[in-house]
Protein backbone atom coordinates (compact mmCIF):
# COMPACT_ATOMS: atom_id res chain seq x y z
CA UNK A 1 0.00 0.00 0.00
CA UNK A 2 1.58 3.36 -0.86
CA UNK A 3 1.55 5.50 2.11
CA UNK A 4 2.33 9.18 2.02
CA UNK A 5 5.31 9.97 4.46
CA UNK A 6 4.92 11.44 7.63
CA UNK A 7 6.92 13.66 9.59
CA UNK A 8 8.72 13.72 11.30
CA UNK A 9 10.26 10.92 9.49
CA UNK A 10 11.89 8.88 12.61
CA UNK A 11 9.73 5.97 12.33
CA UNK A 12 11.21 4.58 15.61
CA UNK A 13 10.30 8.16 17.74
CA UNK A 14 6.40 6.59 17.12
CA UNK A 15 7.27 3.33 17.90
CA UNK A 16 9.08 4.31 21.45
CA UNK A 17 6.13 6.63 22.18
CA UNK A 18 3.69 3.89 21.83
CA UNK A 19 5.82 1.29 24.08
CA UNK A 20 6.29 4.13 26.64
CA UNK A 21 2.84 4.46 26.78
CA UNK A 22 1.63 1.13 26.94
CA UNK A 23 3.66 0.20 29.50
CA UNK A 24 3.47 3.41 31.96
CA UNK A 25 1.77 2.32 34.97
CA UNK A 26 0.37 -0.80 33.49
CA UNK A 27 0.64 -3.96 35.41
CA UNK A 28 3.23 -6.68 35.22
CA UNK A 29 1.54 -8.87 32.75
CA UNK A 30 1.67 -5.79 30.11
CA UNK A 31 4.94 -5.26 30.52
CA UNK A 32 6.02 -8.83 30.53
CA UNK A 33 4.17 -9.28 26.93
CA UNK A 34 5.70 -6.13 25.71
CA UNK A 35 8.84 -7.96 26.75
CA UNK A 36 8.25 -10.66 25.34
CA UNK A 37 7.25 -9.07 21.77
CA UNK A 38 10.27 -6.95 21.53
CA UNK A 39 12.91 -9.75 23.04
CA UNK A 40 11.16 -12.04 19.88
CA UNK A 41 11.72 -9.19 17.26
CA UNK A 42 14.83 -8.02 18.76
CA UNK A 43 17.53 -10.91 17.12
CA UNK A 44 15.89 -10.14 13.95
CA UNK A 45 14.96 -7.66 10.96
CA UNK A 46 11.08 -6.02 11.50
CA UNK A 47 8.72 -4.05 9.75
CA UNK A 48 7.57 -1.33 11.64
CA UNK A 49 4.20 -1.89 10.65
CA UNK A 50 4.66 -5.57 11.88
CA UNK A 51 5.27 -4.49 15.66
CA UNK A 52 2.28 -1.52 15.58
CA UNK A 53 0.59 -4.12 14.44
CA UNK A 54 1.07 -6.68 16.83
CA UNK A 55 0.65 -3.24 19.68
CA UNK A 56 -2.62 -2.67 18.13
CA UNK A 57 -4.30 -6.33 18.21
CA UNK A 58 -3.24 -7.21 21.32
CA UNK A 59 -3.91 -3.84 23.15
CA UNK A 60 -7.86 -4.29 21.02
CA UNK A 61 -8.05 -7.97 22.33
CA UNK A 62 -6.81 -7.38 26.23
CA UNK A 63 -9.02 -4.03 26.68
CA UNK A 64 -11.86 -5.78 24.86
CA UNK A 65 -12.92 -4.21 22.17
CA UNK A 66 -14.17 -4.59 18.40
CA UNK A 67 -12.04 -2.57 16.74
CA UNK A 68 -8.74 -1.09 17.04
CA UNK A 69 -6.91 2.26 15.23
CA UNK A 70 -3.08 3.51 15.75
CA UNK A 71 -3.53 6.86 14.01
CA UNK A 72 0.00 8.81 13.53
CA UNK A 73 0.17 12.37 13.25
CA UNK A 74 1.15 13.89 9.34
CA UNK A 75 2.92 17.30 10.75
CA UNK A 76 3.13 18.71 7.14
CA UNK A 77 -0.36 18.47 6.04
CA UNK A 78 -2.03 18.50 10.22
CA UNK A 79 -3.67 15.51 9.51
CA UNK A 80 -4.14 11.87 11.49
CA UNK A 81 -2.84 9.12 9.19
CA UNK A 82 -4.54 5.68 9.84
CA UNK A 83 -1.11 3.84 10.47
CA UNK A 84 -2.91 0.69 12.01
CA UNK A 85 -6.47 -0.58 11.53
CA UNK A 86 -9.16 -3.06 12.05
CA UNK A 87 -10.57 -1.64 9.02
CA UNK A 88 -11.55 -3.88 6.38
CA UNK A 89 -14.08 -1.47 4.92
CA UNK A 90 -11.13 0.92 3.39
CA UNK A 91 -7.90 1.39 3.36
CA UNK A 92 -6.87 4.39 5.12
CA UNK A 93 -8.76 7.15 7.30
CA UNK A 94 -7.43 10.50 7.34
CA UNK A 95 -8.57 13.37 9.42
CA UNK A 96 -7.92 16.76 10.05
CA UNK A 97 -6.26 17.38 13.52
CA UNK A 98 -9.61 18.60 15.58
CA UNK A 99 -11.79 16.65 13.52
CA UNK A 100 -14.07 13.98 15.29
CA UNK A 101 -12.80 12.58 18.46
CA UNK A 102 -9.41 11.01 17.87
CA UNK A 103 -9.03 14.64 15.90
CA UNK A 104 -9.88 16.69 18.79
CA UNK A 105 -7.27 14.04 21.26
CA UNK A 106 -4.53 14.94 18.74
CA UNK A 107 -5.22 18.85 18.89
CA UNK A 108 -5.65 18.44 22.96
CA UNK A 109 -3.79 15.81 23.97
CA UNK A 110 -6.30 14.50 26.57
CA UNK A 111 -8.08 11.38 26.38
CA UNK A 112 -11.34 10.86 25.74
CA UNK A 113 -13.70 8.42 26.89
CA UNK A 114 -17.59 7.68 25.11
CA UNK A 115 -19.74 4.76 27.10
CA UNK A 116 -22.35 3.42 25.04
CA UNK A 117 -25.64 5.41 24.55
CA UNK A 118 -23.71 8.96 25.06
CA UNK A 119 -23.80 11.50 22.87
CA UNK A 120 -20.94 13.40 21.45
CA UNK A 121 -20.57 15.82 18.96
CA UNK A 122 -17.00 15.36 18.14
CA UNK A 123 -17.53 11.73 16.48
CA UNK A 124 -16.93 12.27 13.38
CA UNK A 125 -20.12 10.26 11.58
CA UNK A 126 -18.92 10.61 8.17
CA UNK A 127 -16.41 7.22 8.72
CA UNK A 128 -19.62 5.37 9.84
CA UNK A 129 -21.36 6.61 7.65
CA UNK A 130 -18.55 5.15 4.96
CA UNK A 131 -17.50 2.04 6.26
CA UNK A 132 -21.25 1.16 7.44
CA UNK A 133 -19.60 0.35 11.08
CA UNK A 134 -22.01 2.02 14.19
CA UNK A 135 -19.57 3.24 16.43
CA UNK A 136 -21.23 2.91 20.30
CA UNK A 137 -18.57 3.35 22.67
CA UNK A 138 -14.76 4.40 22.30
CA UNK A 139 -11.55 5.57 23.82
CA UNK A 140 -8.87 7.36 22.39
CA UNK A 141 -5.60 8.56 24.24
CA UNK A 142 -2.59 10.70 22.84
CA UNK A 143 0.54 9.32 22.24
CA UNK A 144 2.97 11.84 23.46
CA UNK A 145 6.42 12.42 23.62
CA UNK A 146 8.12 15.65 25.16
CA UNK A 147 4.86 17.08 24.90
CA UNK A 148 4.25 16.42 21.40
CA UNK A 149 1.52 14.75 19.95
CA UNK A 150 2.97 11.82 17.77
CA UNK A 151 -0.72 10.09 17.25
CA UNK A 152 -3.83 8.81 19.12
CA UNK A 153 -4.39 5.25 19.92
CA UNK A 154 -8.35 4.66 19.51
CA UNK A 155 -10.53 1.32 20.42
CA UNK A 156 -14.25 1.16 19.51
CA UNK A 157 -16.94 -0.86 21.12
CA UNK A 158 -16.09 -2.06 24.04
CA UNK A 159 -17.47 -5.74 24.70
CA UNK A 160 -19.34 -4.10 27.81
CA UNK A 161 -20.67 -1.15 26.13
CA UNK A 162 -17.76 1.41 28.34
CA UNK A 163 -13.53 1.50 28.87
CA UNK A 164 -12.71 2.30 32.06
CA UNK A 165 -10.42 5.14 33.69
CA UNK A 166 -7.78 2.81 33.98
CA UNK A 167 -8.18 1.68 30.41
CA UNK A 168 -6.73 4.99 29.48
C-alpha cells in the first residue's frame, strides 16, 4: 500500500512513544508481553508496521474491544494518518487534527472516553457513515512524547458497552 510519508520521518520516535505508553503504569503482565514481543523481534529484521501491528491487536483484544486504530500524526499536512487498523471497509482514514474525536485528542492531547448510549458531537459520523460500522462506545488517548503529539491510539466498542479510567 503506498503510504504518504509522515513527519517527522523517525519511524522509531512513534514506535518508542507507543511502548512508553503502553507500558506506563500498566501492570506486570503488560509489561512482561511487551517484553516478550520486543525480546522475539529483537535478534531479527522487522517491519515497523509488523510491531504496531502486533501493539494494536493485542492492546484491542486485552481491553476488549471490536475494533482497534493507531492513528499517527502527518505534521506537514495536520492531519491523522490511519497507520494501524481493524478496518476492512477501506484502506486508510485520514482526518484533520480537531476533527471527530481522535481529531480533537490529537489537537488536545487528553483522552477521551464515550460509554455506550452517550452523545458526542466530536464523532466524526462521516467514517460510519462510509465504512457502514455504528460506532457505540470508544476511547482514544494521545501518544505523546516531550509534549508532542505523535498520534492517538483509539478502540471502539467495548465488549461491555464502556472502557474504564484505567483503560486509558
Amino acid at each position: 500500500r503506498g503510504r504518504r510519508p509522515l513527519t517527522p520521518s523517525g519511524s522509531k520516535l512513534y514506535a518508542a512513544a507507543l511502548i512508553d505508553q503502553l507500558v506506563a503504569g500498566r501492570e506486570a503482565m503488560a509489561k512482561d508481553w511487551l517484553a516478550k514481543l520486543l525480546g522475539n523481534l529483537a535478534d531479527r529484521q522487522v517491519d515497523l508496521d509488523e510491531i504496531l501491528r502486533r501493539i494494536v491487536d493485542e492492546t484491542t483484544r486485552r481491553l476488549d474491544a471490536d475494533r482497534g486504530t493507531l492513528y499517527l500524526v502527518d505534521h506537514a499536512t495536520r492531519e491523522l494518518v490511519s497507520r494501524v487498523a481493524h478496518l476492512p471497509e477501506i484502506a486508510e482514514i485520514r482526518l484533520r487534527i480537531g476533527e471527530g474525536v481522535a481529531g480533537w485528542v490529537a489537537e488536545e492531547g487528553e483522552p477521551v472516553r464515550i460509554a455506550k448510549d452517550e452523545e458526542d458531537a466530536r464523532h466524526a459520523h462521516r467514517i460510519d457513515d462510509l465504512t457502514g460500522y455504528r460506532t457505540h462506545s470508544m476511547l482514544a488517548v494521545p501518544i505523546q512524547r516531550n509534549g508532542v503529539v505523535l498520534g492517538v491510539f483509539q478502540l471502539l466498542n467495548g465488549r461491555t458497552g464502556r472502557f474504564s479510567e484505567a483503560d486509558q
